[in-house]
C-alpha atoms as a PDB file:
ATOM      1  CA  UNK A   1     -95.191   4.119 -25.824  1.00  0.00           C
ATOM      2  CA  UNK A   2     -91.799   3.940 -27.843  1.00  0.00           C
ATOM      3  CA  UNK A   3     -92.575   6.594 -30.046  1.00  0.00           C
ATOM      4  CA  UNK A   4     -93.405   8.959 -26.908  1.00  0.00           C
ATOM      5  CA  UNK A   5     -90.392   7.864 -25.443  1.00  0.00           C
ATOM      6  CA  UNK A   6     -88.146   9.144 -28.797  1.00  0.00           C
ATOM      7  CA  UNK A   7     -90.517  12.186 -29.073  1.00  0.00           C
ATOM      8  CA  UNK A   8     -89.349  13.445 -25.378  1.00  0.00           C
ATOM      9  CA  UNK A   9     -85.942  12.556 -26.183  1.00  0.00           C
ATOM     10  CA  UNK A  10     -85.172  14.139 -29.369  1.00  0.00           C
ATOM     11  CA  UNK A  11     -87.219  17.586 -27.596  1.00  0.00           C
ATOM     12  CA  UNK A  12     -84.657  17.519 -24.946  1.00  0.00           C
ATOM     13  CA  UNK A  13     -81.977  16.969 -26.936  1.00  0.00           C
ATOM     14  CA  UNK A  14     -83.416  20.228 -28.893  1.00  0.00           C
ATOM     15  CA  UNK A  15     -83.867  22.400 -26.206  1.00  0.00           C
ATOM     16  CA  UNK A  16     -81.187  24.396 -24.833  1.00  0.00           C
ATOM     17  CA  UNK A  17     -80.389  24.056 -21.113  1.00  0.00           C
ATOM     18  CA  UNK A  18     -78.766  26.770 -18.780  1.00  0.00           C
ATOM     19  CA  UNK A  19     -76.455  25.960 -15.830  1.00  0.00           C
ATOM     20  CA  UNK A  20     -77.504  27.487 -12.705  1.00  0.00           C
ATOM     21  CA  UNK A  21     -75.364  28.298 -10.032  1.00  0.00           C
ATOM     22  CA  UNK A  22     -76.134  30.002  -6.233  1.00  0.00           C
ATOM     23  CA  UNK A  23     -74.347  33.605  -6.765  1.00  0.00           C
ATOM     24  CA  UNK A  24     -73.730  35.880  -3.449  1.00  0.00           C
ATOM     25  CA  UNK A  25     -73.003  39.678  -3.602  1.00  0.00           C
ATOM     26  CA  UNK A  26     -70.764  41.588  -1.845  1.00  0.00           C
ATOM     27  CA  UNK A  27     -69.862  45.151  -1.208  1.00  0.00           C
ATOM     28  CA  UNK A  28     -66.003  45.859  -0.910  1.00  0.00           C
ATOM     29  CA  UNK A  29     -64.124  49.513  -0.042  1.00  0.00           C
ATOM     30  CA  UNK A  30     -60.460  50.230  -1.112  1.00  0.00           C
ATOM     31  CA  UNK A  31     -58.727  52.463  -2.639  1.00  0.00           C
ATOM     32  CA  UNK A  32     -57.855  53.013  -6.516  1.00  0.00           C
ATOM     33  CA  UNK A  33     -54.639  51.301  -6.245  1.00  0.00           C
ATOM     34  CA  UNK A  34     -56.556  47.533  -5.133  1.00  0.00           C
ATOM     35  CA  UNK A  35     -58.910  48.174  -8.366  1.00  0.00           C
ATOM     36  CA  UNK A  36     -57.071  46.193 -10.820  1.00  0.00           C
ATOM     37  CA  UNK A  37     -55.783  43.283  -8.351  1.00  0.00           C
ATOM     38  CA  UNK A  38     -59.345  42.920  -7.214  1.00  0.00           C
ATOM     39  CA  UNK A  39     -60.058  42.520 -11.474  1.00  0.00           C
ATOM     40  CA  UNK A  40     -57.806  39.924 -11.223  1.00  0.00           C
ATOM     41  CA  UNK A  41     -59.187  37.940  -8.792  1.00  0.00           C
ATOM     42  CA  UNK A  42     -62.291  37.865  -9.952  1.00  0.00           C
ATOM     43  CA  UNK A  43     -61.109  36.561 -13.017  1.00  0.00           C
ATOM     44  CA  UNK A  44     -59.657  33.332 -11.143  1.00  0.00           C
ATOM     45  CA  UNK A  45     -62.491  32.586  -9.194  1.00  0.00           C
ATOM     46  CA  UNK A  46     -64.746  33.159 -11.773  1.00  0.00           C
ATOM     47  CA  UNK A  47     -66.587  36.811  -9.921  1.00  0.00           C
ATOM     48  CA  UNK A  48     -67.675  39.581 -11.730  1.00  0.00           C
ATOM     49  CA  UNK A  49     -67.389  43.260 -10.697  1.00  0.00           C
ATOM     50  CA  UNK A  50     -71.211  44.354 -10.799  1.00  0.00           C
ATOM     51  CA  UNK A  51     -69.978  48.087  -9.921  1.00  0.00           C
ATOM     52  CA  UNK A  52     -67.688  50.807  -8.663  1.00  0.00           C
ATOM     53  CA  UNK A  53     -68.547  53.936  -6.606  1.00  0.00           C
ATOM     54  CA  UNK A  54     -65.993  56.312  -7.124  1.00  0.00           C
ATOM     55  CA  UNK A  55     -64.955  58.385  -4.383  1.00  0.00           C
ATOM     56  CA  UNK A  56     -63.011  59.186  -1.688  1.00  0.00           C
ATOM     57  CA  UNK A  57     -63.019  55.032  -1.031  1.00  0.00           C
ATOM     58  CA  UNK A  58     -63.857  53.061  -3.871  1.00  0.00           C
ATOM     59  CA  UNK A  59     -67.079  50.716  -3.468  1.00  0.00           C
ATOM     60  CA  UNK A  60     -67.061  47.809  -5.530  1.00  0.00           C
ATOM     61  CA  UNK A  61     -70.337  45.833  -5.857  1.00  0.00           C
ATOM     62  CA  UNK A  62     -69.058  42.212  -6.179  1.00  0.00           C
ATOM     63  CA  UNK A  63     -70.725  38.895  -7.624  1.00  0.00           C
ATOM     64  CA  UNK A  64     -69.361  35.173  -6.802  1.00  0.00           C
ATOM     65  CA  UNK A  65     -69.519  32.101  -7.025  1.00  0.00           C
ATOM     66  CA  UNK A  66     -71.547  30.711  -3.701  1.00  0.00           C
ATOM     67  CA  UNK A  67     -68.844  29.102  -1.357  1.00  0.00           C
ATOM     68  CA  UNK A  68     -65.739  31.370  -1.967  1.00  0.00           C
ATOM     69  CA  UNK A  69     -66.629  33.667   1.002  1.00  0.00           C
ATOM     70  CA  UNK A  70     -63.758  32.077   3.359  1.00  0.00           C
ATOM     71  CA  UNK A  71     -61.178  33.156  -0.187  1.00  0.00           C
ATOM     72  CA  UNK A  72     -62.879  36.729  -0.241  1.00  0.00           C
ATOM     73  CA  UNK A  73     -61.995  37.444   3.415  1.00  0.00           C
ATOM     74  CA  UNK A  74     -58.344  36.289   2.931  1.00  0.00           C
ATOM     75  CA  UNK A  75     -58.283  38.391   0.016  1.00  0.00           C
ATOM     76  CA  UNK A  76     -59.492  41.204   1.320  1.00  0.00           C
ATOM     77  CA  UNK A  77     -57.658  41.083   4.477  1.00  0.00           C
ATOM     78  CA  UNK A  78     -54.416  40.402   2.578  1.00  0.00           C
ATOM     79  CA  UNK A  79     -54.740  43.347   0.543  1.00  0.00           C
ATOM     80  CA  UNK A  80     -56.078  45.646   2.724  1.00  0.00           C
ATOM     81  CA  UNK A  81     -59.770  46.104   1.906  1.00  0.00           C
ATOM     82  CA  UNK A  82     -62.825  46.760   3.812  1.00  0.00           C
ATOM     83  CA  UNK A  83     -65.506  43.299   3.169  1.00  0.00           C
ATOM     84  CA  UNK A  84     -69.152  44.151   3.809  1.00  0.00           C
ATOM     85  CA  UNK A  85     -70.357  40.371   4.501  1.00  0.00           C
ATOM     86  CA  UNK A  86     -73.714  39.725   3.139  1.00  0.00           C
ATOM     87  CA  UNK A  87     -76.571  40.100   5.597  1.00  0.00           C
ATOM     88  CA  UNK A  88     -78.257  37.116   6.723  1.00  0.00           C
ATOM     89  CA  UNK A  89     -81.671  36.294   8.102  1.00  0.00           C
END
């Protein structure tokens, strides 16, 4: 039974293991000016920018973090862009 016991261990120890988190997209409009302060943000809250529509409004596809809706609409409102909340069932 020991030797199983070691066998599973040392496998495990072997494998490589992801981290999975709950990610939540989002569609945001502004203009070309918001761009790089939206960048920014993302950075700190650890978002990506999945892509950007450019025309006469900018339409960035957004990524984040699950939970950080409540900071999205703060930041969006703060800085003057249009937040496309995610439909739900």
């Amino acid at each position: 039974m020991r030797a199983y016991g070691s066998a599973t261990q040392q496998a495990l120890e072997l494998t490589p293991s992801q981290l999975k988190r709950e990610l939540q997209e989002y569609r945001v409009q502004g203009g070309f000016s918001q761009e790089q302060r939206l960048r920014h943000w993302l950075t700190t809250v650890e978002g990506e920018m999945a892509s950007v529509a450019y025309g006469e409004k900018l339409v960035f596809q957004l990524i984040l973090p699950a939970g950080l809706e409540q900071s999205l609409v703060e930041f969006c409102a703060a800085n003057q862009l249009d937040l496309e909340l995610p439909w739900r069932p």
